[in-house]
C-alpha atoms as a PDB file:
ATOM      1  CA  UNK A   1    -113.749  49.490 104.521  1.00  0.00           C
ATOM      2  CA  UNK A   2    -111.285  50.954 107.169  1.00  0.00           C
ATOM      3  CA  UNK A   3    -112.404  54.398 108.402  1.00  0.00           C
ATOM      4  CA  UNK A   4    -109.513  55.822 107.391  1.00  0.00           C
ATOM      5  CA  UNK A   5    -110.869  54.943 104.001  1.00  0.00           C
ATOM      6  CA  UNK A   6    -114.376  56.764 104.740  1.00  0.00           C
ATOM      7  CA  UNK A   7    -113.376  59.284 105.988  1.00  0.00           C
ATOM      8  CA  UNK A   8    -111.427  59.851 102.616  1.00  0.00           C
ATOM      9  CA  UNK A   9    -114.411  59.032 100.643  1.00  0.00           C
ATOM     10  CA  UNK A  10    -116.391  61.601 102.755  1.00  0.00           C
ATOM     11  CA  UNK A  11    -113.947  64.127 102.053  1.00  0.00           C
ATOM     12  CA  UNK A  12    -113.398  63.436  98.156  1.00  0.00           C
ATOM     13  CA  UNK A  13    -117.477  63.355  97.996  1.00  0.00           C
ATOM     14  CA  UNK A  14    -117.500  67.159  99.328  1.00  0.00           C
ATOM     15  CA  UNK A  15    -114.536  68.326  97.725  1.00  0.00           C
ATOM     16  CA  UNK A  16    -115.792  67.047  94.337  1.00  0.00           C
ATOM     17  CA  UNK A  17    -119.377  68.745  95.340  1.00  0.00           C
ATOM     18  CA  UNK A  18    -117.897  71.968  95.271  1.00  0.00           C
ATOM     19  CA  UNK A  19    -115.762  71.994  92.331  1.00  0.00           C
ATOM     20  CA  UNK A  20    -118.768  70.670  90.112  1.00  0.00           C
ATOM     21  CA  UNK A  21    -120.807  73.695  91.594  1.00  0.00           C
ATOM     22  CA  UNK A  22    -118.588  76.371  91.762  1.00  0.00           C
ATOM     23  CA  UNK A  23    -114.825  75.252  90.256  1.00  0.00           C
ATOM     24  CA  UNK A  24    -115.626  73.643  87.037  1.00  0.00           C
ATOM     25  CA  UNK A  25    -112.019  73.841  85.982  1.00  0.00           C
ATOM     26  CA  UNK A  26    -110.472  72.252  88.537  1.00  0.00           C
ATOM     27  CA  UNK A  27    -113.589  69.524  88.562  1.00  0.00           C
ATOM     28  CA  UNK A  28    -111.136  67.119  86.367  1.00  0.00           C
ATOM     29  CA  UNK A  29    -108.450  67.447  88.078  1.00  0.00           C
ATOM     30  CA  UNK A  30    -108.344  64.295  89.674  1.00  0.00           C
ATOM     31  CA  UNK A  31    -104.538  64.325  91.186  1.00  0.00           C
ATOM     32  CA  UNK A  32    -105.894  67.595  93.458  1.00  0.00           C
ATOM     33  CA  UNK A  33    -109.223  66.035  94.576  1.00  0.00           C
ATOM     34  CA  UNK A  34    -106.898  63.047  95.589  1.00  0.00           C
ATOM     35  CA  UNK A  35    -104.173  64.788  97.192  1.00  0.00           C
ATOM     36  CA  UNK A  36    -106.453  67.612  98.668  1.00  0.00           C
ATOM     37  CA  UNK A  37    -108.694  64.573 100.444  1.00  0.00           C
ATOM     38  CA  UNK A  38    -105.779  62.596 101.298  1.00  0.00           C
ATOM     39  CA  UNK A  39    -104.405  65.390 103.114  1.00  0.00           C
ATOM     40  CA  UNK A  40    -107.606  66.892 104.730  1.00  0.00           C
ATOM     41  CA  UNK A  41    -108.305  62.670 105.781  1.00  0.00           C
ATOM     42  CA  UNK A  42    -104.888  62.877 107.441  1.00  0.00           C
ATOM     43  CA  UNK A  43    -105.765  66.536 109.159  1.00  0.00           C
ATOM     44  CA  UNK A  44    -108.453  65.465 110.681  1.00  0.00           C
ATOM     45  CA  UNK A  45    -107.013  62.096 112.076  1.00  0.00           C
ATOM     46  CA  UNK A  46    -104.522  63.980 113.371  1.00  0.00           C
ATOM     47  CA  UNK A  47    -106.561  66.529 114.939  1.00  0.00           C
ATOM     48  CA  UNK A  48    -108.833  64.047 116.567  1.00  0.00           C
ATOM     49  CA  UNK A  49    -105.880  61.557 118.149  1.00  0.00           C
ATOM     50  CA  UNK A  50    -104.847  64.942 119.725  1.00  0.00           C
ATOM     51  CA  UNK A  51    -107.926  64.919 121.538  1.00  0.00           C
ATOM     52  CA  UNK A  52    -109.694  67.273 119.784  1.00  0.00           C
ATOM     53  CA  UNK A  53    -113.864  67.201 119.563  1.00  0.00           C
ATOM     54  CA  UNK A  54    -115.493  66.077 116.365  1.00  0.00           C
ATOM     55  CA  UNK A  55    -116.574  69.623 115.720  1.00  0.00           C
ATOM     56  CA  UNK A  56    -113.011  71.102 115.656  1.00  0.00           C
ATOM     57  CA  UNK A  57    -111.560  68.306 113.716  1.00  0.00           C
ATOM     58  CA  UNK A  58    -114.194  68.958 110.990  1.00  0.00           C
ATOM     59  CA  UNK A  59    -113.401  72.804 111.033  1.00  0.00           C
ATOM     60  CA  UNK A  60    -109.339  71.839 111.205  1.00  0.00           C
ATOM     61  CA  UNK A  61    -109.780  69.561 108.146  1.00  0.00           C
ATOM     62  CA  UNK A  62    -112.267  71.997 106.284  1.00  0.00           C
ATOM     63  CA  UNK A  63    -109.862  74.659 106.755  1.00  0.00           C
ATOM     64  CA  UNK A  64    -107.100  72.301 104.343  1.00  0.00           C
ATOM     65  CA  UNK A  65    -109.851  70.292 102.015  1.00  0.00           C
ATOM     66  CA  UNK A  66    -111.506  74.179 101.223  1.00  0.00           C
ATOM     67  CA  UNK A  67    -108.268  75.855 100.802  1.00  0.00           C
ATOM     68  CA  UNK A  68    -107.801  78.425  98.499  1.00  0.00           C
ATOM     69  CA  UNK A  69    -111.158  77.712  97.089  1.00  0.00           C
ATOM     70  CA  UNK A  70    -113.463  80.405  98.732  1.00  0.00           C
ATOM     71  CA  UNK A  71    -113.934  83.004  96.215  1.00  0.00           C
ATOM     72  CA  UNK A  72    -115.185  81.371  93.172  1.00  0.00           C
ATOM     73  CA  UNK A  73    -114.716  82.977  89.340  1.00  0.00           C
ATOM     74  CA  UNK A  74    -117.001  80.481  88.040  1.00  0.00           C
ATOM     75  CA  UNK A  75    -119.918  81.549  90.942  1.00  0.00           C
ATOM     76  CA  UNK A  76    -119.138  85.340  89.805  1.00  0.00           C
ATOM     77  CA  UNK A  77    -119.707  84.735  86.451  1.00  0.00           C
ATOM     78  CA  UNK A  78    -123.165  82.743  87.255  1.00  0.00           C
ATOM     79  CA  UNK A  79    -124.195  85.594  89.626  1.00  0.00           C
ATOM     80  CA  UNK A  80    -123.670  87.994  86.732  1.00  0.00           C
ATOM     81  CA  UNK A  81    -125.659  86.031  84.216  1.00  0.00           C
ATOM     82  CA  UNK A  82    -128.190  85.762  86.841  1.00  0.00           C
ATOM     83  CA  UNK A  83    -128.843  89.130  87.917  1.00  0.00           C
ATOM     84  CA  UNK A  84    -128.371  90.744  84.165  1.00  0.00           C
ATOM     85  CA  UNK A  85    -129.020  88.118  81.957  1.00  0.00           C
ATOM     86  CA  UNK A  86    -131.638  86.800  82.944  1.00  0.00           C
ATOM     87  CA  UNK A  87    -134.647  88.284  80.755  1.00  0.00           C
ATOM     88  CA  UNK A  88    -132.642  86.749  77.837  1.00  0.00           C
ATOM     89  CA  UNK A  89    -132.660  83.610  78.621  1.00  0.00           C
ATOM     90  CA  UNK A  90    -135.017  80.739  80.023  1.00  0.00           C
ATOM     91  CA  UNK A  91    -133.694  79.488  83.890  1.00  0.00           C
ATOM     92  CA  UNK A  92    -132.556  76.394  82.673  1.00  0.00           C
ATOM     93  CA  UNK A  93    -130.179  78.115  79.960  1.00  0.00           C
ATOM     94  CA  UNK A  94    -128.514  80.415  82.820  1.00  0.00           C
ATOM     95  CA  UNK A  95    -125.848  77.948  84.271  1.00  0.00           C
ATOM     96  CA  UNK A  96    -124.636  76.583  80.611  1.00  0.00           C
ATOM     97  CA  UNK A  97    -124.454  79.803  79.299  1.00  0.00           C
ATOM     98  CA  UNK A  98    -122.598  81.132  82.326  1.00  0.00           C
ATOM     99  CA  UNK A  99    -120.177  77.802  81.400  1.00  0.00           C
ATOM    100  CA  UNK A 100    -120.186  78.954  77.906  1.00  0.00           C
ATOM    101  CA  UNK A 101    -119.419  82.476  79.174  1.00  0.00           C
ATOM    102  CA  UNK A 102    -116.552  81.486  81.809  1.00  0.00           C
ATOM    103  CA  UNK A 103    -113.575  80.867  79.853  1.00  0.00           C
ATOM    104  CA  UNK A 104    -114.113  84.713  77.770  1.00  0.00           C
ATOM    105  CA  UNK A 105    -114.272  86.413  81.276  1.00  0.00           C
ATOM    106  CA  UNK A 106    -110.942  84.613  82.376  1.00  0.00           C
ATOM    107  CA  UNK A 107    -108.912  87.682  81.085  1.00  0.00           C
ATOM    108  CA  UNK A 108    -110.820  90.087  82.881  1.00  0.00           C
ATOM    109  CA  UNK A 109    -109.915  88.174  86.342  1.00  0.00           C
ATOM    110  CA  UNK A 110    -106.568  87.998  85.648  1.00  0.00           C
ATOM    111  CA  UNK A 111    -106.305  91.712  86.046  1.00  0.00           C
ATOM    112  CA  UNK A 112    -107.174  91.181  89.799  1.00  0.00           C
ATOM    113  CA  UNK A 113    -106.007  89.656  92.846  1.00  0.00           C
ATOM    114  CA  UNK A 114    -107.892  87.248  93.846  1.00  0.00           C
ATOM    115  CA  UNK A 115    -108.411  86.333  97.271  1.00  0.00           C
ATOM    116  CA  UNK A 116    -110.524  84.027 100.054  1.00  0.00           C
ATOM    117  CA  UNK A 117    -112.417  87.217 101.043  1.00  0.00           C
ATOM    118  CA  UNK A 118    -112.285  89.149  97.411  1.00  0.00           C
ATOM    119  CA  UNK A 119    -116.076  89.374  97.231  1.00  0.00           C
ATOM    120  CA  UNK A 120    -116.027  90.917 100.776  1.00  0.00           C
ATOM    121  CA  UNK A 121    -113.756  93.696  99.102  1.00  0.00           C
ATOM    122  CA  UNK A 122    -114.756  96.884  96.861  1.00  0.00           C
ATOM    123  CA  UNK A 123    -112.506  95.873  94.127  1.00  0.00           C
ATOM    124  CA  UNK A 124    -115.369  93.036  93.682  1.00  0.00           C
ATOM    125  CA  UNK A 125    -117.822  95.721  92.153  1.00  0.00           C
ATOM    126  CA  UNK A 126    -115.452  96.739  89.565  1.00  0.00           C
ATOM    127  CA  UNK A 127    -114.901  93.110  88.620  1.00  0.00           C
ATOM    128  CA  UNK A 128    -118.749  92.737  88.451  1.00  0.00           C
ATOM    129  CA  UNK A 129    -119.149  95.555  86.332  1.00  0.00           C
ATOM    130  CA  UNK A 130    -116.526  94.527  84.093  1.00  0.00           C
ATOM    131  CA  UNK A 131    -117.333  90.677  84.015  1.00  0.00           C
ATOM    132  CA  UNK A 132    -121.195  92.154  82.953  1.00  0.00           C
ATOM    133  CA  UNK A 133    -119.725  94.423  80.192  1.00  0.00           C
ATOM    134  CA  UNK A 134    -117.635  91.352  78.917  1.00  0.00           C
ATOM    135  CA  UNK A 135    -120.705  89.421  78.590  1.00  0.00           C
ATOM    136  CA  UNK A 136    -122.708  92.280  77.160  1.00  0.00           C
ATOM    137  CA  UNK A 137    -120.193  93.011  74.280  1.00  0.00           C
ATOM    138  CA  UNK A 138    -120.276  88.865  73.668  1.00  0.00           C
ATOM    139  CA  UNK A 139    -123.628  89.043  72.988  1.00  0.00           C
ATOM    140  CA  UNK A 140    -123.947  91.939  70.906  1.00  0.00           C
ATOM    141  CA  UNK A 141    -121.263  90.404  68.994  1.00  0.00           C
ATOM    142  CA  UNK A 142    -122.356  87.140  68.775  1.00  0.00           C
ATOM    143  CA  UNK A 143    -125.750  86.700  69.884  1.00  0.00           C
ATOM    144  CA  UNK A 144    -127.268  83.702  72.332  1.00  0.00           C
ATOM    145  CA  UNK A 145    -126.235  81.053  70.487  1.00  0.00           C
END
């Protein structure tokens, strides 16, 4: 295996890390994890045959393989389950339901702009507040199931 291989491999393993955690709909998507990797492989052979340390060239390629993928809708929706839902539920029903409960907050984040930094901003407590009364009105309609 060449390391220009690895270090592709390395950054497909990471990148793939995070969207299972925290971007479950882009976790399929198998043309971006290969074209986002490819490119932050590329970034960080660049950076390094410009003489830059191993440090920066990690940072350099980060900076492309993590792009746009900061502020997470999925995480917000898990943080929501977890700090108001959880009496409801038992632990290991938190993340599925917060799956479950994902794709019927999705019109409430389209009202906002979302950004790297969004949960650094006080628009994010609004969207909390709404993403919880979402949820709340989903399960007085239709229970746990």
């Amino acid at each position: 295996m060449t390391t220009k291989q690895k270090d592709l491999s390395y950054f497909t393993l990471r990148l793939q890390e995070l969207l299972n955690t925290s971007f479950p709909e882009l976790a399929r998507d198998t043309a971006f994890v290969e074209q986002r990797s490819q490119f932050a492989a590329q970034t960080y052979e660049s950076a390094f045959r410009t003489g830059n340390k191993t440090e920066q060239c990690q940072a350099i390629a980060d900076n492309v393989l993590f792009e746009g993928l900061y502020f997470s809708r999925f995480d917000t929706v898990f943080q929501v389950v977890c700090n108001e839902f959880d009496t409801l539920m038992p632990d290991e029903e938190l993340r599925p339901f917060a799956l479950k409960m994902f794709p019927v907050c999705e019109p409430v984040f389209a009202r906002y702009e979302l950004t790297d930094d969004f949960a650094y901003g006080y628009e994010f407590d609004l969207l909390y507040t709404e993403i919880t009364g979402t949820i709340a009105i989903w399960i007085e309609e239709n229970g746990l199931q």
